[in-house]
C-alpha atoms as a PDB file:
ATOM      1  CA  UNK A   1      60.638 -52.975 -14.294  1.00  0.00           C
ATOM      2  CA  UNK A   2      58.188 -51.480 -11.755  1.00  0.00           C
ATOM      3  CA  UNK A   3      57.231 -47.719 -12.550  1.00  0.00           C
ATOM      4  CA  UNK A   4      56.424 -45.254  -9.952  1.00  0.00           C
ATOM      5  CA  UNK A   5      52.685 -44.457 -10.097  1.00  0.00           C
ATOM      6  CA  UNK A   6      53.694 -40.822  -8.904  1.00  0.00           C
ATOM      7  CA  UNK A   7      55.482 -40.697 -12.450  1.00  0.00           C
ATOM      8  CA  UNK A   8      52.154 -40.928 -14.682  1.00  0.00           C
ATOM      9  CA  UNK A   9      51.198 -37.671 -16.483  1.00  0.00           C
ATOM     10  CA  UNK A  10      47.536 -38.564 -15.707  1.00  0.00           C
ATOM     11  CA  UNK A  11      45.334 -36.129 -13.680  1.00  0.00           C
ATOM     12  CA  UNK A  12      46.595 -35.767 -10.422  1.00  0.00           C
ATOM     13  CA  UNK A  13      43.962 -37.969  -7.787  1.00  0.00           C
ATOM     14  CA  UNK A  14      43.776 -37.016  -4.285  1.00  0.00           C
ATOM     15  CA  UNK A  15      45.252 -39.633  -1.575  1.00  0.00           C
ATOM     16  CA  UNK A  16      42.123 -39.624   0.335  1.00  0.00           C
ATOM     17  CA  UNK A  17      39.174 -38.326   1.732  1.00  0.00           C
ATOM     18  CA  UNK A  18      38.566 -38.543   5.665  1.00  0.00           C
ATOM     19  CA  UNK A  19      34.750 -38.837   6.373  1.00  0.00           C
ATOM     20  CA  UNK A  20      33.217 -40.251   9.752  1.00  0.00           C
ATOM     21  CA  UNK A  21      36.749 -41.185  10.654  1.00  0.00           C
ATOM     22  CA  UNK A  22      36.963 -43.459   7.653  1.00  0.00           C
ATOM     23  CA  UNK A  23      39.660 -42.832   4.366  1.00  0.00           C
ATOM     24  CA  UNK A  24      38.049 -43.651   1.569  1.00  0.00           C
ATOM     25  CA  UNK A  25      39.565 -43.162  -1.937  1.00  0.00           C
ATOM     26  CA  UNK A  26      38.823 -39.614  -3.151  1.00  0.00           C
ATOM     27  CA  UNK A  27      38.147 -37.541  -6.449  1.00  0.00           C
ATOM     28  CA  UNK A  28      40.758 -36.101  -8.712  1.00  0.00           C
ATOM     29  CA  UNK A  29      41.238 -32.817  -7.149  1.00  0.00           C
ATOM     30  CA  UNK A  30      40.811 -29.539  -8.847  1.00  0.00           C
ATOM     31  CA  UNK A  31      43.469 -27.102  -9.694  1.00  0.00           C
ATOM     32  CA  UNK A  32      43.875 -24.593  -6.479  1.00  0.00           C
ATOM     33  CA  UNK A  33      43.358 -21.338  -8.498  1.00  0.00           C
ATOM     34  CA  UNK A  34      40.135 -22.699 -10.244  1.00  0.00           C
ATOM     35  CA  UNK A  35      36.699 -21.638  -9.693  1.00  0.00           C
ATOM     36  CA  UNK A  36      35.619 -25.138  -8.536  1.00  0.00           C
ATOM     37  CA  UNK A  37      38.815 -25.477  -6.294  1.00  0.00           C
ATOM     38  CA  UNK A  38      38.264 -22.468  -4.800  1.00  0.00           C
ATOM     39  CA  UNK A  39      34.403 -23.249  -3.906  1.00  0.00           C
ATOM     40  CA  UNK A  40      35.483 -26.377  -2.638  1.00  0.00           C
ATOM     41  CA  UNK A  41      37.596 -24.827   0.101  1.00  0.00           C
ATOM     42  CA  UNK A  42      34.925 -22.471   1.202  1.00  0.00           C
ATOM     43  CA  UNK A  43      32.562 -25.201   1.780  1.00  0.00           C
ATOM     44  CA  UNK A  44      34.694 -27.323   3.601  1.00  0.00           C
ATOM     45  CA  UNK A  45      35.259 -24.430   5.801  1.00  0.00           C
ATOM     46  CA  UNK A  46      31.662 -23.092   6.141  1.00  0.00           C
ATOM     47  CA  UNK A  47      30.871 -27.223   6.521  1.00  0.00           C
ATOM     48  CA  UNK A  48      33.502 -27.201   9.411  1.00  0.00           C
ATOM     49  CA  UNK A  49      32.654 -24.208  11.254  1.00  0.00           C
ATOM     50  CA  UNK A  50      28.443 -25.332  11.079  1.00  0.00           C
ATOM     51  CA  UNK A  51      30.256 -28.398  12.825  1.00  0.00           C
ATOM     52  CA  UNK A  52      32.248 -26.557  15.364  1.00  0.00           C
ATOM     53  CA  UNK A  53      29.120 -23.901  15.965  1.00  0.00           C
ATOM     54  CA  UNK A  54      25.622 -26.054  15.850  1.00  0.00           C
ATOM     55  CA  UNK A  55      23.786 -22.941  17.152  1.00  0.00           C
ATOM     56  CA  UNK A  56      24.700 -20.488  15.130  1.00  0.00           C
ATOM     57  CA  UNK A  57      23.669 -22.976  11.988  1.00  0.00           C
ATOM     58  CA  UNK A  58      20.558 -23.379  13.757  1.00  0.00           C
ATOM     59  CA  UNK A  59      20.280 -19.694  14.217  1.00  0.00           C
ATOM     60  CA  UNK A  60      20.641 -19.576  10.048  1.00  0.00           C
ATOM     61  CA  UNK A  61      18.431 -21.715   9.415  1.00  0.00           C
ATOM     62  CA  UNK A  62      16.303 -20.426  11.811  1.00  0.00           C
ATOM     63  CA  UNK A  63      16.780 -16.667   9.992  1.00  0.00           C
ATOM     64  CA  UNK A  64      15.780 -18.082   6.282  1.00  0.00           C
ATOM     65  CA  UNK A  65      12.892 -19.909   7.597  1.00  0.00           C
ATOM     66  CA  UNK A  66      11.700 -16.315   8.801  1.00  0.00           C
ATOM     67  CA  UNK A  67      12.871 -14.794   6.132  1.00  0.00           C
ATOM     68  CA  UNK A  68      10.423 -16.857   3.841  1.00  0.00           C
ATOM     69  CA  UNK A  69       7.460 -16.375   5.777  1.00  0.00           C
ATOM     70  CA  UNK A  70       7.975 -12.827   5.455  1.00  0.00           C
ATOM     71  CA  UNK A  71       8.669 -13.157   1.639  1.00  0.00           C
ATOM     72  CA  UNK A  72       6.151 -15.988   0.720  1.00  0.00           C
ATOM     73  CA  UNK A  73       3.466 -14.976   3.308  1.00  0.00           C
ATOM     74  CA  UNK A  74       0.445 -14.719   1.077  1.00  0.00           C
ATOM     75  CA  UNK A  75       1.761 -18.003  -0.315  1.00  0.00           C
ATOM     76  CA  UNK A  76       2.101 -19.779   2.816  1.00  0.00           C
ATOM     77  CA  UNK A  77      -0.017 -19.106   4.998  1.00  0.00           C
ATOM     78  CA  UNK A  78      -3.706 -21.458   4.685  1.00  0.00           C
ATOM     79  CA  UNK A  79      -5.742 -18.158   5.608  1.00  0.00           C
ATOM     80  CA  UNK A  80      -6.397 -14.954   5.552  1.00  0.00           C
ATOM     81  CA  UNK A  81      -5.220 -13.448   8.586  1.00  0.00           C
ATOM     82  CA  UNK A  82      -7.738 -11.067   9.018  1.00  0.00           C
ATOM     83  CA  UNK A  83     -10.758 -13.788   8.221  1.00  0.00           C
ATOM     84  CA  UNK A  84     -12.622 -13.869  11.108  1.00  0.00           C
ATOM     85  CA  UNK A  85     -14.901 -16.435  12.077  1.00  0.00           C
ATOM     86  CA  UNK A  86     -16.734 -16.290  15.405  1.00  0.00           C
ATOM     87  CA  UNK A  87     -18.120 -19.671  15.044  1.00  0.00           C
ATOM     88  CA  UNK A  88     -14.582 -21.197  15.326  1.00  0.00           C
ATOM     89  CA  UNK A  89     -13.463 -18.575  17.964  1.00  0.00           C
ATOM     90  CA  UNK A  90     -10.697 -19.443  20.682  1.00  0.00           C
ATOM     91  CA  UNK A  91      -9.856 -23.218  19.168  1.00  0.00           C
ATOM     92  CA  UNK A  92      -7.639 -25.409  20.114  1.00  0.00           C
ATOM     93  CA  UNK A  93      -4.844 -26.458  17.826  1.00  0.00           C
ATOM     94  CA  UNK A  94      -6.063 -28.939  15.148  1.00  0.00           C
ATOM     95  CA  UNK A  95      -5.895 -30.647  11.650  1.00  0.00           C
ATOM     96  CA  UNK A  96      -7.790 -27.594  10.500  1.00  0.00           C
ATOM     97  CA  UNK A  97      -6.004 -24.666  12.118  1.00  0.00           C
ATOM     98  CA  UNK A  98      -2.271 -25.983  13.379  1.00  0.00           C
ATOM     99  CA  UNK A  99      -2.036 -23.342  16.066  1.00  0.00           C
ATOM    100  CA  UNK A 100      -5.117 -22.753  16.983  1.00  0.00           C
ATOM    101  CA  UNK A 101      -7.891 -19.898  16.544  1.00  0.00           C
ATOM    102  CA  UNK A 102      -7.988 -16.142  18.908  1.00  0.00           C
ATOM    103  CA  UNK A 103     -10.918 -14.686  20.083  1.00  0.00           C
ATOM    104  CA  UNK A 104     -12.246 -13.747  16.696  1.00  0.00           C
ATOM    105  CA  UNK A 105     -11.708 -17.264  14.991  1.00  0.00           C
ATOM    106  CA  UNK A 106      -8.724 -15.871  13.443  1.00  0.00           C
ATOM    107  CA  UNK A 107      -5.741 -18.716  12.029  1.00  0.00           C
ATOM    108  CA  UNK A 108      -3.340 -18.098  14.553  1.00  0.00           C
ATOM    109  CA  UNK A 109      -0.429 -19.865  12.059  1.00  0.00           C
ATOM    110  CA  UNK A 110      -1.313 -17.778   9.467  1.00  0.00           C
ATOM    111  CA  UNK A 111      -1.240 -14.456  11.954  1.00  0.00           C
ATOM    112  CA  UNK A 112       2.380 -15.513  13.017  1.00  0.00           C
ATOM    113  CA  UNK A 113       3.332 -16.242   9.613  1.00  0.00           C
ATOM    114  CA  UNK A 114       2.070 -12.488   8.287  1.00  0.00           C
ATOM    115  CA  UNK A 115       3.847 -11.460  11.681  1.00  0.00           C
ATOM    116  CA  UNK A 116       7.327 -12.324  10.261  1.00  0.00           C
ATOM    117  CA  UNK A 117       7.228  -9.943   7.683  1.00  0.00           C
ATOM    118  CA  UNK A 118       6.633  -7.240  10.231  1.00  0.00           C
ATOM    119  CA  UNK A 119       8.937  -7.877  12.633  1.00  0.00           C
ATOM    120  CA  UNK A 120      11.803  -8.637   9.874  1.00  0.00           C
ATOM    121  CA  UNK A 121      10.884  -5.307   7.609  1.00  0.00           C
ATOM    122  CA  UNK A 122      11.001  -3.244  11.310  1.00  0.00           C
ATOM    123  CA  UNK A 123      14.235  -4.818  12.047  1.00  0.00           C
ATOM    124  CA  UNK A 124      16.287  -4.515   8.494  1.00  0.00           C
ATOM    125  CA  UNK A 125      14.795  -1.310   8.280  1.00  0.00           C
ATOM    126  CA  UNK A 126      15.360   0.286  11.741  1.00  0.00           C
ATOM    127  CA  UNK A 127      19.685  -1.484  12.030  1.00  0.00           C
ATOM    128  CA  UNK A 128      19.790  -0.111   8.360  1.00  0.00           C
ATOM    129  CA  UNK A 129      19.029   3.586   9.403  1.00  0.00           C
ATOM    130  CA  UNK A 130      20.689   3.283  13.046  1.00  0.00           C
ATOM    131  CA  UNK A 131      23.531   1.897  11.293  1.00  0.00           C
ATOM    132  CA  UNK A 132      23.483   4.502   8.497  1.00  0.00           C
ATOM    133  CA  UNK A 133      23.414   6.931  11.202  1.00  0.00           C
ATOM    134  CA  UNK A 134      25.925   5.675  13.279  1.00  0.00           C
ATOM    135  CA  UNK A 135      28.571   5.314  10.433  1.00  0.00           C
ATOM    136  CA  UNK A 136      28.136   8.989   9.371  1.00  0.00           C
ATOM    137  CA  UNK A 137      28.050  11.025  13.198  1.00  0.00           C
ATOM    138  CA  UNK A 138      30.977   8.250  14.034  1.00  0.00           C
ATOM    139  CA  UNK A 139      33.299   8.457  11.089  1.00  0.00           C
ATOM    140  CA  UNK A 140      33.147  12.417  11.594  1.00  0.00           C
ATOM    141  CA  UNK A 141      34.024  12.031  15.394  1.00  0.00           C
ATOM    142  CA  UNK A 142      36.470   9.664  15.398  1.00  0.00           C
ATOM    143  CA  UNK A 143      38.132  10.993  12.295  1.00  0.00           C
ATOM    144  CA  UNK A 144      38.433  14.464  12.889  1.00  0.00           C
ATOM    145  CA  UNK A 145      38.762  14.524  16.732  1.00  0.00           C
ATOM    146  CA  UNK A 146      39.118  17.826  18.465  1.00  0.00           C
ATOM    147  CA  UNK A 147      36.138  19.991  19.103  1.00  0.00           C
ATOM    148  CA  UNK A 148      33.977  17.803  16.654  1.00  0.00           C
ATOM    149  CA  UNK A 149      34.706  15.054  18.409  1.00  0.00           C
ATOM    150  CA  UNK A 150      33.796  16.734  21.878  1.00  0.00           C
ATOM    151  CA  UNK A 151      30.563  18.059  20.552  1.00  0.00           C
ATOM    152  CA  UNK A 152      29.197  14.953  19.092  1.00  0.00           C
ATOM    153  CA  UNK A 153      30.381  12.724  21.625  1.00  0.00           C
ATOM    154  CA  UNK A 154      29.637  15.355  24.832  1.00  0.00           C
ATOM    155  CA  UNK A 155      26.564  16.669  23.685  1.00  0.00           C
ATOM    156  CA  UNK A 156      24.556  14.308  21.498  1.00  0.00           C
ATOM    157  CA  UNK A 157      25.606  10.818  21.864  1.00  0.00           C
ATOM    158  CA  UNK A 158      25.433  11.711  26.224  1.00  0.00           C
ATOM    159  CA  UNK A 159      22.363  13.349  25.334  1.00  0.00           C
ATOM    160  CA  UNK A 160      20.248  10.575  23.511  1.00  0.00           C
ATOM    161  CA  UNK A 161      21.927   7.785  26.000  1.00  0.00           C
ATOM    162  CA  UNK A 162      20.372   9.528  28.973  1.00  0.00           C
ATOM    163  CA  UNK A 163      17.433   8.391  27.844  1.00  0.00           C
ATOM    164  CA  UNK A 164      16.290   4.922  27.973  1.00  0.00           C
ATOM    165  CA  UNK A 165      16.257   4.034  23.902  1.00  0.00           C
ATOM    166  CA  UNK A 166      12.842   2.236  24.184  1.00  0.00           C
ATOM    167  CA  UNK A 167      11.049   5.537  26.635  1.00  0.00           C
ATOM    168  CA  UNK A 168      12.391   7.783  23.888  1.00  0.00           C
ATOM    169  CA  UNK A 169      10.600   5.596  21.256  1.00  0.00           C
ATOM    170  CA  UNK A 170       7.350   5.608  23.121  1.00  0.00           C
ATOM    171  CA  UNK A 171       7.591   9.022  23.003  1.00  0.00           C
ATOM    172  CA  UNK A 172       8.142   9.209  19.063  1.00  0.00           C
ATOM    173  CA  UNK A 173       5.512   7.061  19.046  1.00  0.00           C
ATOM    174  CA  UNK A 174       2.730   8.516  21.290  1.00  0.00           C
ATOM    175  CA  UNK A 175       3.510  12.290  19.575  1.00  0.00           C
ATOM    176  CA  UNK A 176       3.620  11.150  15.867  1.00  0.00           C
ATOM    177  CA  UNK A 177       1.046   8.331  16.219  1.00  0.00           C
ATOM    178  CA  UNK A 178       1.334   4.923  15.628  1.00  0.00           C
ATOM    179  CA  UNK A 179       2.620   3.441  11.817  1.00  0.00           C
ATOM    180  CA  UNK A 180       5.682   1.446  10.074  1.00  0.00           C
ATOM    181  CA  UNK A 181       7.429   3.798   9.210  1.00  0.00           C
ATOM    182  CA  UNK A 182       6.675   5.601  12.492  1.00  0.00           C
ATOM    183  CA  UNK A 183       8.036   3.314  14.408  1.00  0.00           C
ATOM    184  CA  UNK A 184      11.403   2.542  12.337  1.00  0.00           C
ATOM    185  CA  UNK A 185      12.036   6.099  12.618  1.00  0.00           C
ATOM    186  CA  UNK A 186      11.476   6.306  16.381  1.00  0.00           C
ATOM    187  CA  UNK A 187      13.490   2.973  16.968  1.00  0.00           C
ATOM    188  CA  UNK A 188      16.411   4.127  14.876  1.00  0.00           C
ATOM    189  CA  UNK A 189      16.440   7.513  16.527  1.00  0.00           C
ATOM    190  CA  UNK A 190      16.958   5.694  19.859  1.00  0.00           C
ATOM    191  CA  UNK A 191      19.358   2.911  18.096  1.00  0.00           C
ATOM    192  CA  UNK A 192      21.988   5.368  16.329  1.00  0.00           C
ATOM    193  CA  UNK A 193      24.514   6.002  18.947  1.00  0.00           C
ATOM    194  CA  UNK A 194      25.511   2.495  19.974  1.00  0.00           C
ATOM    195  CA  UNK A 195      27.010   2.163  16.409  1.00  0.00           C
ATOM    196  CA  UNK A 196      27.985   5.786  16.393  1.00  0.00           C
ATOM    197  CA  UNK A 197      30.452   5.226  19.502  1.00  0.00           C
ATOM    198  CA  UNK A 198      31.425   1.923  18.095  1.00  0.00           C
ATOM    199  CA  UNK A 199      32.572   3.464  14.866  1.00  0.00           C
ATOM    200  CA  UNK A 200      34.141   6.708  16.287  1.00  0.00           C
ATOM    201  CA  UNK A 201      36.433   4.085  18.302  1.00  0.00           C
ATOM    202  CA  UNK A 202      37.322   1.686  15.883  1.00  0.00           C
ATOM    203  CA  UNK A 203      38.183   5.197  13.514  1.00  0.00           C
ATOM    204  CA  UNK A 204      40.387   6.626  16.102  1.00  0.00           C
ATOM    205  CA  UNK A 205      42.153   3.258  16.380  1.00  0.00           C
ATOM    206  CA  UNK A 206      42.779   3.024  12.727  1.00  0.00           C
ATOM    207  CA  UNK A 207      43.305   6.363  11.352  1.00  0.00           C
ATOM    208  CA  UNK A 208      46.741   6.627  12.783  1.00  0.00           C
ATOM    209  CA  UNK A 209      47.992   3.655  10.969  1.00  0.00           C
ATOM    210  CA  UNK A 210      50.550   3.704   8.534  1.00  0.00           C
ATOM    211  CA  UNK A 211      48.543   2.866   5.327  1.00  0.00           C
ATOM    212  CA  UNK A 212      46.180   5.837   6.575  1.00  0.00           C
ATOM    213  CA  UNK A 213      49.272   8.124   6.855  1.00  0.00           C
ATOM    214  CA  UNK A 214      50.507   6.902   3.278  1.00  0.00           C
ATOM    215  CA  UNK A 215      47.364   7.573   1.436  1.00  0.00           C
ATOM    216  CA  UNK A 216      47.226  10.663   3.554  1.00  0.00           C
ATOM    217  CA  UNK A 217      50.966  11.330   1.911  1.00  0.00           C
ATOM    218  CA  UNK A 218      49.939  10.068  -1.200  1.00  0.00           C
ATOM    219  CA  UNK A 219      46.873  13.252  -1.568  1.00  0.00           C
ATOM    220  CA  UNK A 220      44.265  10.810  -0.798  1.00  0.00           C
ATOM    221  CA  UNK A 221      40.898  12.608   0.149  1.00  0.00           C
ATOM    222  CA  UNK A 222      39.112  12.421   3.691  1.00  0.00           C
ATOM    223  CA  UNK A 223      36.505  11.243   2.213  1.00  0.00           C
ATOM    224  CA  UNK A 224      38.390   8.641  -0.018  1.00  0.00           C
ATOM    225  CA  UNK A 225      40.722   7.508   2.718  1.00  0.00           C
ATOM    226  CA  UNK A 226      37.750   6.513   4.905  1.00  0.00           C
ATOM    227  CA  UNK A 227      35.491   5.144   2.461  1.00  0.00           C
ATOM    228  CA  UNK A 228      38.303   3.226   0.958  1.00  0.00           C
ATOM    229  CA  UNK A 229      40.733   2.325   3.858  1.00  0.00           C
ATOM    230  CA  UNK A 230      39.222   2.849   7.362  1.00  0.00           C
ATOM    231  CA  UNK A 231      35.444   1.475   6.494  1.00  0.00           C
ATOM    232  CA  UNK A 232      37.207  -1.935   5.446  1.00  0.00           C
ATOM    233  CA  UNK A 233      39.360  -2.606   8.666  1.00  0.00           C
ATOM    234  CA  UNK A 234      36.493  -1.966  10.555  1.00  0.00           C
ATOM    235  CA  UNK A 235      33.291  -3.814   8.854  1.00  0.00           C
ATOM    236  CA  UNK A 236      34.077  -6.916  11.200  1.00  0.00           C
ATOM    237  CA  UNK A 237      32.854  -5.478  14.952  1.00  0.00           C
ATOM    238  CA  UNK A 238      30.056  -3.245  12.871  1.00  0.00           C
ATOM    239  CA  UNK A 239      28.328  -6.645  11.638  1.00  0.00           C
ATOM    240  CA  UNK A 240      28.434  -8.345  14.247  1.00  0.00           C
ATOM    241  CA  UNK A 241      27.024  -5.436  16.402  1.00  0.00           C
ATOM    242  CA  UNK A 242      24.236  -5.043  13.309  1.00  0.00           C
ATOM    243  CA  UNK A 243      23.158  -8.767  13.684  1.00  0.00           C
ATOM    244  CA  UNK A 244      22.813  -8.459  17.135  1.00  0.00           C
ATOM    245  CA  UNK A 245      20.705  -4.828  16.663  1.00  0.00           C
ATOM    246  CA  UNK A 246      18.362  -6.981  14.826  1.00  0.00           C
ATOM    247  CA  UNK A 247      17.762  -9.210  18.261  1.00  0.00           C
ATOM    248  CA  UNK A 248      17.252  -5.905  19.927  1.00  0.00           C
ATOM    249  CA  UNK A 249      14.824  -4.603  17.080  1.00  0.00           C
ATOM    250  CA  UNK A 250      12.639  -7.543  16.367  1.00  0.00           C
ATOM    251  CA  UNK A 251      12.272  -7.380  20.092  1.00  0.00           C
ATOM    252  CA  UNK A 252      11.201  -3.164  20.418  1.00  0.00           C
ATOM    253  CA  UNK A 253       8.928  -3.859  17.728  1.00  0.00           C
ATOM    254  CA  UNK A 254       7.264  -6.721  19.759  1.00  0.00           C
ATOM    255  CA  UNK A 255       7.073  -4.418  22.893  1.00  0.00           C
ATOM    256  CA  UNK A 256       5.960  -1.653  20.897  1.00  0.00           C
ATOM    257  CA  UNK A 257       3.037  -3.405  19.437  1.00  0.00           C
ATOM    258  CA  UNK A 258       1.997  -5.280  22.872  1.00  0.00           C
ATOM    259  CA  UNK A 259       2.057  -1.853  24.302  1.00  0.00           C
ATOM    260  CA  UNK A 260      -0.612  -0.567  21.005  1.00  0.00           C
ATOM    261  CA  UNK A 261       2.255   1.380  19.697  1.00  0.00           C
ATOM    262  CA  UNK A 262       3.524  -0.945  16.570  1.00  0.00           C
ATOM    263  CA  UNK A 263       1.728  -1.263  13.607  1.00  0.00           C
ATOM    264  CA  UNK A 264      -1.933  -0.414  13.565  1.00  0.00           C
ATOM    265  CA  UNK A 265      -4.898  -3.586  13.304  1.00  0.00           C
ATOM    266  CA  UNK A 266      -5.950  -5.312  11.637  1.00  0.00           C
ATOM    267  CA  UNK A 267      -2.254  -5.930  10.378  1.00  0.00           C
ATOM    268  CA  UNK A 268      -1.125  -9.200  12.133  1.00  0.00           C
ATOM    269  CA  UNK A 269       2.098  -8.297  14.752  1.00  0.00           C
ATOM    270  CA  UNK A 270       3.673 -10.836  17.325  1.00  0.00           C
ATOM    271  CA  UNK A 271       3.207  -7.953  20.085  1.00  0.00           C
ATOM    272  CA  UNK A 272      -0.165  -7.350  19.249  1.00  0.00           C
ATOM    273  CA  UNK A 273      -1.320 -10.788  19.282  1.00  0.00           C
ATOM    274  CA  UNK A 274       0.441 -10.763  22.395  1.00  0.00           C
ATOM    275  CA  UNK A 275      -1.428  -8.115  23.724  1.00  0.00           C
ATOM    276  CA  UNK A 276      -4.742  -9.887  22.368  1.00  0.00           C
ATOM    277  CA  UNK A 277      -4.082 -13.017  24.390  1.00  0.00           C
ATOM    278  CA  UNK A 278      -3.532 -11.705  27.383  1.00  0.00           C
ATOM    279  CA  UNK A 279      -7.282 -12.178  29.207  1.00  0.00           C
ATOM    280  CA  UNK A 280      -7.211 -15.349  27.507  1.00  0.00           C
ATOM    281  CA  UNK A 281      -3.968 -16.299  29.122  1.00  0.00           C
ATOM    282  CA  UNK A 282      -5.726 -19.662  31.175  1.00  0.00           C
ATOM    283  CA  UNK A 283      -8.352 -20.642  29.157  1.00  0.00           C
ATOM    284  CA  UNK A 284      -6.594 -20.347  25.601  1.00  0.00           C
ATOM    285  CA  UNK A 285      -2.971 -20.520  26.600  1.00  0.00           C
ATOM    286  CA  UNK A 286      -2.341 -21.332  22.802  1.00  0.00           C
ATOM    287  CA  UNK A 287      -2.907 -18.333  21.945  1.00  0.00           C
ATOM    288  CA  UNK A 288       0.154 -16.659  24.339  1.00  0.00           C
ATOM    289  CA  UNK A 289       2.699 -19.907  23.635  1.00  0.00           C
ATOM    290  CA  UNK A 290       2.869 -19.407  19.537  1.00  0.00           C
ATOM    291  CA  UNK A 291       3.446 -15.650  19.113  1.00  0.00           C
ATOM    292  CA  UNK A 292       5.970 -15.680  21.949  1.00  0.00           C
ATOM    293  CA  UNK A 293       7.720 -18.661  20.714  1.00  0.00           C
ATOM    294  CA  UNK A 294       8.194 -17.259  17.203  1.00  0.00           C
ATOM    295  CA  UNK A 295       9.579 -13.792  19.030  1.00  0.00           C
ATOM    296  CA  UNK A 296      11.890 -15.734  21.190  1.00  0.00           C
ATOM    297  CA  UNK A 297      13.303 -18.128  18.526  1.00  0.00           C
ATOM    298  CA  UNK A 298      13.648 -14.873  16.223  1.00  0.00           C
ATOM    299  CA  UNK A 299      15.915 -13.196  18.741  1.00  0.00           C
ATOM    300  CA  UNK A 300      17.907 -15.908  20.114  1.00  0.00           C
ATOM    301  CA  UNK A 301      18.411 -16.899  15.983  1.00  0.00           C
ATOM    302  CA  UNK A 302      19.936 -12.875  15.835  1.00  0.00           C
ATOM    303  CA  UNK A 303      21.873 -13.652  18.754  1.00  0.00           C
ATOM    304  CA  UNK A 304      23.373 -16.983  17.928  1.00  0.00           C
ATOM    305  CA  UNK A 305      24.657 -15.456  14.338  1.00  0.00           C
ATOM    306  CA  UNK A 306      26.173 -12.422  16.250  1.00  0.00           C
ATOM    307  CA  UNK A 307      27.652 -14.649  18.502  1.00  0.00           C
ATOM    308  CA  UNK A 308      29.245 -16.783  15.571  1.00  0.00           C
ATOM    309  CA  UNK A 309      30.303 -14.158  13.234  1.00  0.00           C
ATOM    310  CA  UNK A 310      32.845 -12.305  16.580  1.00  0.00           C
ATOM    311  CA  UNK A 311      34.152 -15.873  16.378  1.00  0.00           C
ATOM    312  CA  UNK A 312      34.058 -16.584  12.891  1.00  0.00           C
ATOM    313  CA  UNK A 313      35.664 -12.971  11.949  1.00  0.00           C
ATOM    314  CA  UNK A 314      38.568 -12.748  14.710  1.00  0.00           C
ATOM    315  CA  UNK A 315      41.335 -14.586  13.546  1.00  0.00           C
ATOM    316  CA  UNK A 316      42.531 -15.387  16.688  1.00  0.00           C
ATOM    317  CA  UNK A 317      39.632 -17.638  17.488  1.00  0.00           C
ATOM    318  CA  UNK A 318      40.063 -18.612  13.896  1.00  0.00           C
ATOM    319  CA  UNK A 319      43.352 -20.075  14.091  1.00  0.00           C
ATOM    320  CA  UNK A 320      42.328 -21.918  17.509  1.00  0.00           C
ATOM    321  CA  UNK A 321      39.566 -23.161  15.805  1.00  0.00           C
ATOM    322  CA  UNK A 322      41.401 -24.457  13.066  1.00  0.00           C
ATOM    323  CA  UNK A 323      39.892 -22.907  10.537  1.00  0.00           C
END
């Protein structure tokens, strides 16, 4: 008498696993609640949405590879960056020097390597105090209302966007002189209100909810009610407006330094070597095409992941996506 293979009290295997359009027989699969089970679902959803979004895993990958130069600089890079060596001035990329030498014989691979960790340090640093900015002025604005509301949104969020953000830094700049941390203050100055007015909307569309009213009912504190249930329902739109700030910051600091504003020589900057190269624009072009390839890729990388994570984090385009 046949048995039913269903009826076995062995480990449950899975019917099959669907790769490259094949079904071939699979694993036994882990119980759902398990830790294993649990990673296994994420990565066949982070594995299906890299599929569904190829740019935004190139922008990732493009975002750690940055992220390690700026880390591992001293590491990676073959020389110093400040090394000069007149001999080998303005030359050509080779086996020696990958990208070339500038006018002082300098490694421009290395330069753009040390020039990560500029431009990445400038951008955390200057989204982390716009944003810490933003989230305070906003939060008060949009929770309160009333004449709070009109004053900060009247008077100083007007105010600072009368100004173009990136005249205002100059500004900064030119009256404090130039330096880091400078220049992450006068960026983040100029940066604050676009998250300010983004949170002070998103808190006036959630503080009249009802689990606001019933921890408002409940003797919840202001401070407890938005800390603990309006921050939550409105992290998605801040990070992907924080990933794209760091497009727009990576980008001031490059103008800033091509304009002799950034951060002071000889400290290697993708602006500065910008503004190095360019009398040197037709006889070296090498020495233009590197440092404005690494700011371009760096920004469109920011963009791409801002880009992905509005899709990725509205569960509309979730559900059409299937995932």
């Amino acid at each position: 008498m046949n048995k039913d293979p269903s009826l076995n009290n062995g480990p449950a295997v899975s019917r099959s696993i669907v790769e490259g359009g094949c079904v071939q027989p699979g694993f036994p699969d882990p119980p759902a609640g398990s830790i294993l089970g649990r990673l296994k679902t994420r990565w066949a959803r982070l594995r299906s949405a890299a599929r569904r979004n190829p740019l935004a895993t190139a922008g990732l990958f493009l975002v750690a590879l940055f992220s390690v130069f700026a880390t591992f600089a001293p590491w990676i890079a073959p020389f110093d960056p400040a090394q000069i060596d007149l001999p080998a001035r303005l030359g050509s990329p080779s086996l020696l020097h990958w990208f070339g030498t500038d006018e002082l014989g300098r490694d421009i691979l290395s330069r753009v390597i040390f020039g990560a960790r500029i431009s990445m340090l400038v951008g955390v640093s200057v989204v982390a105090a716009s944003l810490a900015i933003g989230l305070l002025v906003g939060a008060l604005a949009g929770y309160y209302g009333g004449r709070i509301d009109r004053m900060v949104n009247v008077v100083f969020m007007n105010a600072f966007l009368s100004f173009p953000g990136i005249l205002l830094a100059i500004a900064f700049v030119a009256f404090l002189g130039p330096g880091i941390l400078n220049l992450v203050f006068a960026l983040a100055i100029g940066g604050w209100v676009g998250y300010a007015r983004l949170v002070r909307a998103q808190v006036m569309a959630v503080r009249e909810r009802e689990f606001v009213e019933a921890a408002r009912a409940m003797g919840g504190g202001d401070l407890r009610i938005v800390v603990r249930h309006i921050f939550p329902n409105i992290i998605q739109p801040i990070l992907v407006q924080a990933a794209i700030g760091m497009a727009g910051a990576v980008l001031a600091e490059a103008t800033m330094s091509f304009l002799g504003l950034g951060v002071p020589p000889p400290a290697a900057s993708w602006g500065s070597m910008l503004n190095d190269a360019r009398s040197h624009f037709f006889d070296a072009p090498h020495l233009v095409l590197f440092p404005a390839a690494a700011v371009m890729l760096a920004v469109l990388s920011f963009n791409f992941i801002g880009d992905a994570l509005g899709d990725f984090l509205d569960p509309r385009s979730r559900m059409e996506a299937g995932i």
